[in-house]
N, C-alpha and C. Protein backbone atom coordinates (compact mmCIF):
# COMPACT_ATOMS: atom_id res chain seq x y z
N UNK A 1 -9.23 14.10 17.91
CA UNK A 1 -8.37 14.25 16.75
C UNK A 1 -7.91 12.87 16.31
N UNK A 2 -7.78 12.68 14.69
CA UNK A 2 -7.47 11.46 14.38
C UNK A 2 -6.16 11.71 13.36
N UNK A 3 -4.96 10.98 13.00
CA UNK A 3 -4.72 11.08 11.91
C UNK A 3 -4.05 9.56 11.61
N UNK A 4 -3.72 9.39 10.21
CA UNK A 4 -3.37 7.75 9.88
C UNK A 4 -2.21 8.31 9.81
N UNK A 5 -1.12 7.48 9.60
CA UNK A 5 0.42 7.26 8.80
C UNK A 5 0.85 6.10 8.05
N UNK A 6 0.70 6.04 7.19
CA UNK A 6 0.87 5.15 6.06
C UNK A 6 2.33 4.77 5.64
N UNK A 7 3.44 3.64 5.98
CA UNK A 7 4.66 4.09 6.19
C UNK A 7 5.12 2.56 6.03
N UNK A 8 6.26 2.48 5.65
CA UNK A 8 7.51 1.11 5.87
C UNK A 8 7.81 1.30 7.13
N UNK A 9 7.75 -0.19 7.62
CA UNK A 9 8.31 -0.35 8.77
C UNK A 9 9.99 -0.02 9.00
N UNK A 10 10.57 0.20 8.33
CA UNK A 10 11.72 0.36 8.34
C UNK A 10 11.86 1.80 8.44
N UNK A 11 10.61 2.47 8.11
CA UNK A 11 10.99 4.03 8.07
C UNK A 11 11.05 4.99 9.99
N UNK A 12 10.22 3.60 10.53
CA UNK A 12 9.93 4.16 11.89
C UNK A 12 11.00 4.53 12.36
N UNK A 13 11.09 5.80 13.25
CA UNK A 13 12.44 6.05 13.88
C UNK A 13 11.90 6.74 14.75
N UNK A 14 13.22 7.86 15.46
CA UNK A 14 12.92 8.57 16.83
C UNK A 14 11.95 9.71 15.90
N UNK A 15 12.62 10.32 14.72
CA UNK A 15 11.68 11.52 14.25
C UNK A 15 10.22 11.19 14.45
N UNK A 16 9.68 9.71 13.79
CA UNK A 16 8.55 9.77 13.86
C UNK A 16 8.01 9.41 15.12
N UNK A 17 8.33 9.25 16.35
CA UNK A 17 7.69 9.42 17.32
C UNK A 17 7.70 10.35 18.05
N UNK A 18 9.00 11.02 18.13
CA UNK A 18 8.90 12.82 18.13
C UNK A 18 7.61 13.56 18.06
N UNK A 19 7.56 13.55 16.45
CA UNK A 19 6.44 13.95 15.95
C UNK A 19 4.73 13.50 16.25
N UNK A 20 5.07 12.13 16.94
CA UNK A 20 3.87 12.08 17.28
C UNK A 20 3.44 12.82 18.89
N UNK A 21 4.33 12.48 19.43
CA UNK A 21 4.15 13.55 20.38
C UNK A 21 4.41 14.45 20.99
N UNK A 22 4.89 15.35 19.15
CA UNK A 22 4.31 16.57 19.66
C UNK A 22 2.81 16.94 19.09
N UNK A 23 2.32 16.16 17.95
CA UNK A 23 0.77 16.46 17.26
C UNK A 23 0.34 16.22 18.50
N UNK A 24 0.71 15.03 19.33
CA UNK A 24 -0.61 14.81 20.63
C UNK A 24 -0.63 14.92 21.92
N UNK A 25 1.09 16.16 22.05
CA UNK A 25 1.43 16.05 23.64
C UNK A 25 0.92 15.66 24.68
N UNK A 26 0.19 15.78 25.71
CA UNK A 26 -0.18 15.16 27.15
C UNK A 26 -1.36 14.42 27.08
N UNK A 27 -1.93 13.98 25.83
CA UNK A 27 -3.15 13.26 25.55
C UNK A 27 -2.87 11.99 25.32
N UNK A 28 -3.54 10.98 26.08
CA UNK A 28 -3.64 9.55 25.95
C UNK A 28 -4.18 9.44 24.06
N UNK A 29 -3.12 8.09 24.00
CA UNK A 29 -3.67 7.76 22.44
C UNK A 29 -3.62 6.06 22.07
N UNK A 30 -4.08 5.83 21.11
CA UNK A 30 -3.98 4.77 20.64
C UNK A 30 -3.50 4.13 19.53
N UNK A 31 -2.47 2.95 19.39
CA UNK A 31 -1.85 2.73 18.30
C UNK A 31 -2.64 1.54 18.10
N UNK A 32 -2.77 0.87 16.57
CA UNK A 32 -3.15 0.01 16.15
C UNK A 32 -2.10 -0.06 14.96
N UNK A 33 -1.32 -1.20 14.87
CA UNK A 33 -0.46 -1.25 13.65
C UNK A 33 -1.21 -2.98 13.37
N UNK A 34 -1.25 -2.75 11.55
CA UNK A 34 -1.57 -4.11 10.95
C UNK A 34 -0.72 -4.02 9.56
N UNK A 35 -0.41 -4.99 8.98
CA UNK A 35 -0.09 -5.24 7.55
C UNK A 35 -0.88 -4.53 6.18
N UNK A 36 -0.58 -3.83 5.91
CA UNK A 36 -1.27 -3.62 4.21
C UNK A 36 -1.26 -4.62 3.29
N UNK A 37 -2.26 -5.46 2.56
CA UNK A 37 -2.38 -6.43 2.13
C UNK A 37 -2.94 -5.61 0.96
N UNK A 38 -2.28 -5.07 -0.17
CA UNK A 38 -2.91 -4.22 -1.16
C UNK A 38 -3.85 -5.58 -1.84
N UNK A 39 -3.68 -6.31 -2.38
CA UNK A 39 -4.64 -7.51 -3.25
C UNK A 39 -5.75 -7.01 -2.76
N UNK A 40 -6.05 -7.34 -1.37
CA UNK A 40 -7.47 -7.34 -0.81
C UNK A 40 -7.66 -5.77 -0.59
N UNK A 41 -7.17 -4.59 -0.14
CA UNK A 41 -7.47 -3.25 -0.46
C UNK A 41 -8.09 -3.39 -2.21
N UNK A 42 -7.28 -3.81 -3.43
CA UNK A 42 -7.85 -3.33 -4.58
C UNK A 42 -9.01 -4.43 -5.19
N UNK A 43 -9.45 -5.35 -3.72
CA UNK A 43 -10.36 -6.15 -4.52
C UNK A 43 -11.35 -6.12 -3.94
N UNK A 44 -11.69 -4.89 -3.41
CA UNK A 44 -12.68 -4.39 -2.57
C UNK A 44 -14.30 -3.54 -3.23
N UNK A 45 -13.50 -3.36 -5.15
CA UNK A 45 -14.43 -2.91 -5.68
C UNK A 45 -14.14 -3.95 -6.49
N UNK A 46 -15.72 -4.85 -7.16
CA UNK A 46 -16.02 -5.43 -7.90
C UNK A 46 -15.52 -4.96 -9.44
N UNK A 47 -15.00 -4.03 -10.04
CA UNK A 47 -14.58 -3.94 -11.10
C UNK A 47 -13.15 -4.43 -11.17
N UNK A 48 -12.52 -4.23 -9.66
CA UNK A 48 -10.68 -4.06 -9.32
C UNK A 48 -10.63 -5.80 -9.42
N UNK A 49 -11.83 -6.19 -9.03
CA UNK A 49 -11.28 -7.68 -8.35
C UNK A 49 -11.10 -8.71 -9.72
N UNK A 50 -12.05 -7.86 -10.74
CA UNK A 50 -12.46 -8.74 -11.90
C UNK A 50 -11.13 -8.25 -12.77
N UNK A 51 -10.31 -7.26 -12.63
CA UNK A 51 -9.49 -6.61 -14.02
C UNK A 51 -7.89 -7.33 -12.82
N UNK A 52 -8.48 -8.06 -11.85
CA UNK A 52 -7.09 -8.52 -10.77
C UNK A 52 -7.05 -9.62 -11.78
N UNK A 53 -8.42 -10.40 -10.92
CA UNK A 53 -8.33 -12.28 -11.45
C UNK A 53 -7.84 -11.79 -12.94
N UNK A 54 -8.36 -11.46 -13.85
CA UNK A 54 -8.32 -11.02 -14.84
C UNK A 54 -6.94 -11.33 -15.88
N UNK A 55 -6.16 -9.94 -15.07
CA UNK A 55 -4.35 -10.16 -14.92
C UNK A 55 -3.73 -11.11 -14.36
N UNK A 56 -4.31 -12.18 -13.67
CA UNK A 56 -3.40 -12.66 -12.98
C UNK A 56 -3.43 -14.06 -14.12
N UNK A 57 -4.98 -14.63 -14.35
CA UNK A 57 -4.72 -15.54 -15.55
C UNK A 57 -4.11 -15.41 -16.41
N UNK A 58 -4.25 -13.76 -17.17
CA UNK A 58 -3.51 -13.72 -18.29
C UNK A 58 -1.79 -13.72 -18.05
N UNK A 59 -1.13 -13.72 -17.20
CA UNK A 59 -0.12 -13.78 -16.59
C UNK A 59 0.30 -15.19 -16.56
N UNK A 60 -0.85 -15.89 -15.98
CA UNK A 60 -0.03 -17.64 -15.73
C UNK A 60 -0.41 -18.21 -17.32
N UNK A 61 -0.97 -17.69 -18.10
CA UNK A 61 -1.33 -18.39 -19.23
C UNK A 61 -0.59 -17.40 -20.60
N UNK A 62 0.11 -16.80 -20.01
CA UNK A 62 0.96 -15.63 -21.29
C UNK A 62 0.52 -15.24 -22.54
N UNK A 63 -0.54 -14.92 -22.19
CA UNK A 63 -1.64 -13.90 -22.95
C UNK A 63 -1.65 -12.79 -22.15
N UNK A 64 -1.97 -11.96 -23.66
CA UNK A 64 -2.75 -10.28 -23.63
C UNK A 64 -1.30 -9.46 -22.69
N UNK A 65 0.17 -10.06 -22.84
CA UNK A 65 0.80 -9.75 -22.50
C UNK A 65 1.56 -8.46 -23.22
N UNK A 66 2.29 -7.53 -22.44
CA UNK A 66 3.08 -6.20 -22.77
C UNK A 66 4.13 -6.40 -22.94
N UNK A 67 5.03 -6.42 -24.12
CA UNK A 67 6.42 -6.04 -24.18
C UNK A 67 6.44 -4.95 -24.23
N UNK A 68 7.65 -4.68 -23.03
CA UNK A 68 8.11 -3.51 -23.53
C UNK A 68 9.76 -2.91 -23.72
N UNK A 69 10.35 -2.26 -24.30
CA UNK A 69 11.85 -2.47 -25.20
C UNK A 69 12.40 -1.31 -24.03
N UNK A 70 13.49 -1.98 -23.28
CA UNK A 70 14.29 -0.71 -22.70
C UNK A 70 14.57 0.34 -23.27
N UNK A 71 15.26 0.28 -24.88
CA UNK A 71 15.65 0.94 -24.99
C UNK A 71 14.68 2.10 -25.62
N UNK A 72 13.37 1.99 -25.66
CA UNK A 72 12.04 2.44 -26.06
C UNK A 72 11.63 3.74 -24.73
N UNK A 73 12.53 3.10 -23.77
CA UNK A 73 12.08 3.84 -22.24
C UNK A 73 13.28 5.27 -22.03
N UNK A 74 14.32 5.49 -22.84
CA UNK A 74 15.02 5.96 -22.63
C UNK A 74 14.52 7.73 -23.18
């Protein structure tokens, strides 16, 4: 049996280890915790990586930029 948890570190507590064992009571398991680095998750498909760089020039060079009016959001 496998499952992920996708989570803030800040969210860890007693519930969530509770819960882990009770999904995996008397069974040996394995943790692997690493950083989510979303950039490199969404630049994993050649269209994501090109519409990234993409945004990120038009960002340092303030083009093709969005206003948008708070009071437009209400």
């Amino acid at each position: 049996m496998q499952t992920s948890y996708r989570l803030n570190a800040k969210d860890l507590d007693h519930h969530f280890l509770e819960s882990l064992k009770t999904l995996f009571q008397d069974k040996e398991i394995e943790i692997i915790v690493y950083d989510i680095d979303e950039t490199a998750y969404l630049s994993r498909s050649e269209a994501n990586q090109r519409r990234l760089l993409e945004a990120i020039e038009n960002a340092e060079n303030g083009t093709n930029l969005i206003t948008v009016s708070l009071e437009g959001l209400e």
